[in-house]
Protein backbone atom coordinates (compact mmCIF):
# COMPACT_ATOMS: atom_id res chain seq x y z
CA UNK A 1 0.00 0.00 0.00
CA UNK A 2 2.80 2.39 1.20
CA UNK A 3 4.33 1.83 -2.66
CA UNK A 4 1.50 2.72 -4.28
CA UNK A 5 0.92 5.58 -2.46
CA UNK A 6 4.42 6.66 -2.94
CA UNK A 7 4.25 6.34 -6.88
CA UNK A 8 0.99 7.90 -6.78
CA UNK A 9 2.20 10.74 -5.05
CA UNK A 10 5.54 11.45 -7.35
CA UNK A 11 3.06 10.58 -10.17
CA UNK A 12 0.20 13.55 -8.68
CA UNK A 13 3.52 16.04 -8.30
CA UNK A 14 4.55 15.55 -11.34
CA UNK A 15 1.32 16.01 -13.05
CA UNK A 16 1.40 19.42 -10.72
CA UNK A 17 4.27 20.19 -12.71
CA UNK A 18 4.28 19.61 -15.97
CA UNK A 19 0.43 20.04 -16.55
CA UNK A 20 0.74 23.76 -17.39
CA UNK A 21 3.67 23.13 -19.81
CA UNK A 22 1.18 20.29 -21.27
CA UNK A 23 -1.95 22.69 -21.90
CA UNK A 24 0.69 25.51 -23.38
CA UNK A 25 1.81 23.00 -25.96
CA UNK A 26 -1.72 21.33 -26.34
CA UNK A 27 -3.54 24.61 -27.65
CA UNK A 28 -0.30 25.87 -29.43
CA UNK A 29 -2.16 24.06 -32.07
CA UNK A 30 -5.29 26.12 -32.43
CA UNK A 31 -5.94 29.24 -34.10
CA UNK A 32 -7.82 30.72 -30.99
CA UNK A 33 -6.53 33.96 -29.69
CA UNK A 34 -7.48 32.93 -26.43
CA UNK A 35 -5.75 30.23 -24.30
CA UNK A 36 -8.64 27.84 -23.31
CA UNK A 37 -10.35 28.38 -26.40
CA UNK A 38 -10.44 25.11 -28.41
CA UNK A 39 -11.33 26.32 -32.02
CA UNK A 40 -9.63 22.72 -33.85
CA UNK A 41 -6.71 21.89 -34.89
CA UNK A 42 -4.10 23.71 -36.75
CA UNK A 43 -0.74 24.87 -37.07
CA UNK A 44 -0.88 28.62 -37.89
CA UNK A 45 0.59 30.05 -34.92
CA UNK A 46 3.58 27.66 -35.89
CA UNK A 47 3.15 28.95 -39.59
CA UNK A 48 2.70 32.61 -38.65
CA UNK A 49 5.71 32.24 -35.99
CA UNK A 50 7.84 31.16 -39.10
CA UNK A 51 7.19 33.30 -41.48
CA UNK A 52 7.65 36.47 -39.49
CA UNK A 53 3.75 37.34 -38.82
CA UNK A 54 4.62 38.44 -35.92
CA UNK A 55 5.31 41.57 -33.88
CA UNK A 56 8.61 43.28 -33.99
CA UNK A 57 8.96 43.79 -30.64
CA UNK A 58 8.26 39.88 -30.22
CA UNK A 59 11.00 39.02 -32.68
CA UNK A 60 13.80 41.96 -31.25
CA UNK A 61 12.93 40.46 -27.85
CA UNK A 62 13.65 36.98 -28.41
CA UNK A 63 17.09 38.23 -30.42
CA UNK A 64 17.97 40.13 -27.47
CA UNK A 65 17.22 37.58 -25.09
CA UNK A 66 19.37 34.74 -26.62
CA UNK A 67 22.09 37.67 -27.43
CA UNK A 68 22.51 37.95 -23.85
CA UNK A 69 21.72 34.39 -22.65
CA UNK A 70 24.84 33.60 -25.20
CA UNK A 71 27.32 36.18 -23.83
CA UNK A 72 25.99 35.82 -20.02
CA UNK A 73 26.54 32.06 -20.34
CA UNK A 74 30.18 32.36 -22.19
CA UNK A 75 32.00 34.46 -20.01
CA UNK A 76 29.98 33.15 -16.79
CA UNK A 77 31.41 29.50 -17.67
CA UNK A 78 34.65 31.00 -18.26
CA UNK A 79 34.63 33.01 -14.78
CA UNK A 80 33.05 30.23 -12.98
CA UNK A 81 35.42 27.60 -14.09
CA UNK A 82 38.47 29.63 -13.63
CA UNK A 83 36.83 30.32 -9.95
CA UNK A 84 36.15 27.21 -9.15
CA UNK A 85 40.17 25.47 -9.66
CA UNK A 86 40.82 28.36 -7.57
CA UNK A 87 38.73 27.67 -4.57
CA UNK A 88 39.26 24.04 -4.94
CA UNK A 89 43.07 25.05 -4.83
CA UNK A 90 42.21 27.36 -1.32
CA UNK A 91 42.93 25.41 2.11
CA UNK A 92 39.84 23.78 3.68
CA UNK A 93 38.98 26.61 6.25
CA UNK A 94 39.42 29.26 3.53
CA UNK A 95 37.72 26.84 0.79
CA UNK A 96 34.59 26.58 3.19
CA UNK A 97 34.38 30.41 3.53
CA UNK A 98 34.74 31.21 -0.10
CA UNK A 99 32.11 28.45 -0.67
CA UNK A 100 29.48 29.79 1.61
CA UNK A 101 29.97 33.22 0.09
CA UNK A 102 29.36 31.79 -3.41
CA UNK A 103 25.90 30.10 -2.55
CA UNK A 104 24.77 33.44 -1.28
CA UNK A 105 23.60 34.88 -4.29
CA UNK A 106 21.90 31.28 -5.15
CA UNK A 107 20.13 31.86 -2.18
CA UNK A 108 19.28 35.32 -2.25
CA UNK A 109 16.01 36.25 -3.89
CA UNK A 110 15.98 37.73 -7.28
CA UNK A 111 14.73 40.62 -6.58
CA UNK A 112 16.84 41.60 -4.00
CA UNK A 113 19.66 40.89 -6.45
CA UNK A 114 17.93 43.39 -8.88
CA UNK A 115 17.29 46.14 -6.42
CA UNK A 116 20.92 45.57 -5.42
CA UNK A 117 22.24 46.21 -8.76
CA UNK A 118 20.17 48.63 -9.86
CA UNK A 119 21.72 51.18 -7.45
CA UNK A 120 24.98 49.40 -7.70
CA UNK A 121 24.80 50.58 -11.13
CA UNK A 122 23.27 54.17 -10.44
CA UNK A 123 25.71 54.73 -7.71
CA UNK A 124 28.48 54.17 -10.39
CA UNK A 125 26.42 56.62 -13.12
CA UNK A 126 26.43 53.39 -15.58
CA UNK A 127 23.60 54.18 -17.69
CA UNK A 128 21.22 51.37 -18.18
CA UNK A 129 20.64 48.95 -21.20
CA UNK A 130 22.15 45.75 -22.37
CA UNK A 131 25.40 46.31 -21.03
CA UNK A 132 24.31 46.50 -17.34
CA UNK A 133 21.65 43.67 -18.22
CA UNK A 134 25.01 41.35 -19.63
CA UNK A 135 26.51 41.84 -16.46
CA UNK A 136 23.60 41.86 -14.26
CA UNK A 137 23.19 38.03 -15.55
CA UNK A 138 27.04 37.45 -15.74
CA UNK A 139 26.91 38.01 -11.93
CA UNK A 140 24.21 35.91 -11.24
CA UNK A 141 25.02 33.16 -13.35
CA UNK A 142 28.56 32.51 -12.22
CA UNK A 143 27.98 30.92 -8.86
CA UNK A 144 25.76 28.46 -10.73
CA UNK A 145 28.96 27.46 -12.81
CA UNK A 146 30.93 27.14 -10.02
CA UNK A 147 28.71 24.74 -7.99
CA UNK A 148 28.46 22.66 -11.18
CA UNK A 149 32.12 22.70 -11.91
CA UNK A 150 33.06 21.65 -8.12
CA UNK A 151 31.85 18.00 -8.38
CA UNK A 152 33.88 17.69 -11.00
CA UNK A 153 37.46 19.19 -9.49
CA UNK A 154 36.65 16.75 -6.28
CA UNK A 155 36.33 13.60 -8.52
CA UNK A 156 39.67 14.42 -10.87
CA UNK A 157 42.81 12.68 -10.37
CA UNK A 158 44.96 15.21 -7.88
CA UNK A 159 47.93 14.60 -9.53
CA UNK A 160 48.06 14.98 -13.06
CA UNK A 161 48.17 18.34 -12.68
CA UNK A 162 51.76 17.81 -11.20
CA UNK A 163 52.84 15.38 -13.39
CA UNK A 164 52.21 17.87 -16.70
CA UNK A 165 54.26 20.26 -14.77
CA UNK A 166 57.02 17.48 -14.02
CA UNK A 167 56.85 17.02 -18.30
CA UNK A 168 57.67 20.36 -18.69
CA UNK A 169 54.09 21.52 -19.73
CA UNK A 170 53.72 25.48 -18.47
CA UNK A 171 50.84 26.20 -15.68
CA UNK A 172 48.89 27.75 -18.38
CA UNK A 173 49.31 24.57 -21.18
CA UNK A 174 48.57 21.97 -17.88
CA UNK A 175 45.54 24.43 -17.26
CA UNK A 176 43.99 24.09 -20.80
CA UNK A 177 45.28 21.05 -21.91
CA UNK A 178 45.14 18.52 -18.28
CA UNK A 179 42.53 20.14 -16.01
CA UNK A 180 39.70 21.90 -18.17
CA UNK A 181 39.61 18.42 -20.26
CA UNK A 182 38.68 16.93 -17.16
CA UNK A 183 36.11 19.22 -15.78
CA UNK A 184 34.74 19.75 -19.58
CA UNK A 185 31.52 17.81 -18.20
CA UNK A 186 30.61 20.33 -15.15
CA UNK A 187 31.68 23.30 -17.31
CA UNK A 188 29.03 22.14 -20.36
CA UNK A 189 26.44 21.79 -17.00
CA UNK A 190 27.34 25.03 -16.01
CA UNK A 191 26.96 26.73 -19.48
CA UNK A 192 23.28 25.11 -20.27
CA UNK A 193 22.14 25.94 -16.68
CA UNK A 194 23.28 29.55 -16.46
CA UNK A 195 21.79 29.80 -20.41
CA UNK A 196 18.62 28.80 -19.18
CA UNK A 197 18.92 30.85 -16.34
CA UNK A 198 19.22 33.80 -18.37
CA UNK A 199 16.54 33.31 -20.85
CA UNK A 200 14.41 32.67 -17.47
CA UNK A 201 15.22 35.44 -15.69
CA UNK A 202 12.62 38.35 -14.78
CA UNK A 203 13.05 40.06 -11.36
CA UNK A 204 16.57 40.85 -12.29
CA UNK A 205 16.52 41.92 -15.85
CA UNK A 206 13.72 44.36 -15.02
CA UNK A 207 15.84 46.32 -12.37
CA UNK A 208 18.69 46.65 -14.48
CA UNK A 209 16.86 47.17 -18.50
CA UNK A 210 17.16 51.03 -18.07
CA UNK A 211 14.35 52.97 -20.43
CA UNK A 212 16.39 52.82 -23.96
CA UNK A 213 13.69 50.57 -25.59
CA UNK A 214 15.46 46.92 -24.91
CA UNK A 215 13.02 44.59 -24.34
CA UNK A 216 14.17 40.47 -23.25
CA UNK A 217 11.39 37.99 -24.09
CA UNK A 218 10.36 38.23 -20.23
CA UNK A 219 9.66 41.85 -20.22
CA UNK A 220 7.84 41.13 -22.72
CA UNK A 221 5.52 38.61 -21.67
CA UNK A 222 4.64 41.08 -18.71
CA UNK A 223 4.25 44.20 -20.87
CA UNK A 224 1.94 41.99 -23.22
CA UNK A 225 0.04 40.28 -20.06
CA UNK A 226 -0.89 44.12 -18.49
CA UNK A 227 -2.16 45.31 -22.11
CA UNK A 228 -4.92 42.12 -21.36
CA UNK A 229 -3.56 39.26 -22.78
CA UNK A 230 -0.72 37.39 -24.65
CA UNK A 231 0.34 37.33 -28.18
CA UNK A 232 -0.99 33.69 -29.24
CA UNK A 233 2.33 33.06 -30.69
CA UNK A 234 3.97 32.84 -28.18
CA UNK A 235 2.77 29.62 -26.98
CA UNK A 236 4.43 27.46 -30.04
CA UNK A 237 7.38 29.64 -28.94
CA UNK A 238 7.62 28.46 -25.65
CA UNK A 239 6.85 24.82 -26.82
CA UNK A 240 9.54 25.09 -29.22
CA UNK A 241 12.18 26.59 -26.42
CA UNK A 242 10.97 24.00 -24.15
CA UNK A 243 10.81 21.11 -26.71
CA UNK A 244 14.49 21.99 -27.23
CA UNK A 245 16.16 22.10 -23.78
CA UNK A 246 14.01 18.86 -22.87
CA UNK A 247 16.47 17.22 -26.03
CA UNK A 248 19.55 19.01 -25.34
CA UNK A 249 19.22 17.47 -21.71
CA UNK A 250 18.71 14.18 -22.85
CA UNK A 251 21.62 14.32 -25.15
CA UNK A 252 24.20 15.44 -22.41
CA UNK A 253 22.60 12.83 -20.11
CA UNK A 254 23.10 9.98 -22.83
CA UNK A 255 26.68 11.10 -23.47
CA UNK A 256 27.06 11.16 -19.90
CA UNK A 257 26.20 7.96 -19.40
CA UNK A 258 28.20 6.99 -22.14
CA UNK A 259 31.42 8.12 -20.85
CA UNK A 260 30.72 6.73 -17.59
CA UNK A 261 30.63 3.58 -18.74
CA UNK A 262 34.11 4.00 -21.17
């Protein structure tokens, strides 16, 4: 009894979960402007999404939103990575201290990180726009690299990193040639998760978008929800974004478990 309660219950959560996701992608194929409203099946939101019948502002958004998921996710996986081999490197005291400080952000609420940055940025007279929103998500991407690239540093061999020295490979060659070969895994983790992060993000991007006219494709979901009610193609859009990062997961995972196994 207790096991069929249990599966019943990860079974009723995940329902809880995904359902929404579900009813986006069920009446992204129906005409109907209206989500709810079953008018038959079709594909001409997918058709109009394709062939550019669709708002401007819809398609700058989602340019400017991948634009800065790209370069957030880039130089955060390069930070983060670089970060973590040095706090790995730190003694344990120090290492636990540096640690803590890193999950702070992870833990902080968004919007507390947008408030903070938003007069972080005023304070400093940096006028607003994509560059503050590049390194609004930079910053709050980079601890999410690091935790995923940790794992990684604590199951590599400790010492191959002194034997390319003892072969007369430079810190930097051992660097890019020994040790990010071996964390490659937790860096590609960190990359997806702080892209998806990015596209994701709301509270933060909102604090720190400035009034020059950029729009991310969060800002504008809200702008479209307060004008009463949402651009109808933007549900195959979010199937198709979601559709995507459900394979690109599945991918890693198999080649994952591939090189497990090898």
């Amino acid at each position: 009894m207790v096991k069929y309660l249990a599966k019943g219950y990860l079974w009723a959560l995940l329902l809880l979960l995904y359902s929404p996701i579900l009813i986006i992608m069920i009446f992204s194929f129906t005409e109907a402007k209206v989500l709810g409203n079953w008018t038959g099946f079709s594909t001409k939101l997918y058709s109009s999404l394709f062939a550019g019948n669709v708002q401007h502002s819809l398609v700058s958004a989602l340019w400017n939103t991948f634009a800065i998921a790209m370069i957030a996710a880039t130089v955060s996986t390069l930070l983060g990575s670089v970060a973590a081999i040095g706090i790995f490197n730190l003694k344990t005291r120090a290492r636990n201290a540096v640690s803590f400080v890193n999950n702070i952000p992870m833990l902080n609420p968004d919007i507390i990180t947008g408030i903070s940055l938003f007069l972080l940025f005023v304070s400093l007279g940096i006028s607003q726009g994509l560059t503050t929103v590049v390194l609004a998500h930079i910053t709050f991407c980079t601890p999410y690299v690091v935790l995923s690239v940790m794992p990684r540093l604590k199951q590599m061999n400790q010492n191959i990193y002194e034997a390319a020295l003892d072969l007369g490979a430079t810190p930097f060659q051992a660097l890019r040639k020994v040790i990010f070969p071996e964390i490659r895994p937790g860096m590609i983790s960190g990359f997806i998760l702080a892209f998806t992060l990015s596209i994701d993000d709301f509270a933060v991007t909102i604090f720190t978008i400035g009034n020059e006219g950029l729009e991310t494709l969060s800002t504008f979901i809200y702008a479209d929800a307060r004008k009463g009610g949402l651009t109808p193609e933007l549900r195959p859009l979010s199937t198709i974004i979601f559709v995507t990062v459900l394979v690109l997961l599945i991918v890693i995972n198999k080649r994952a478990e591939k090189a497990k196994r090898a």
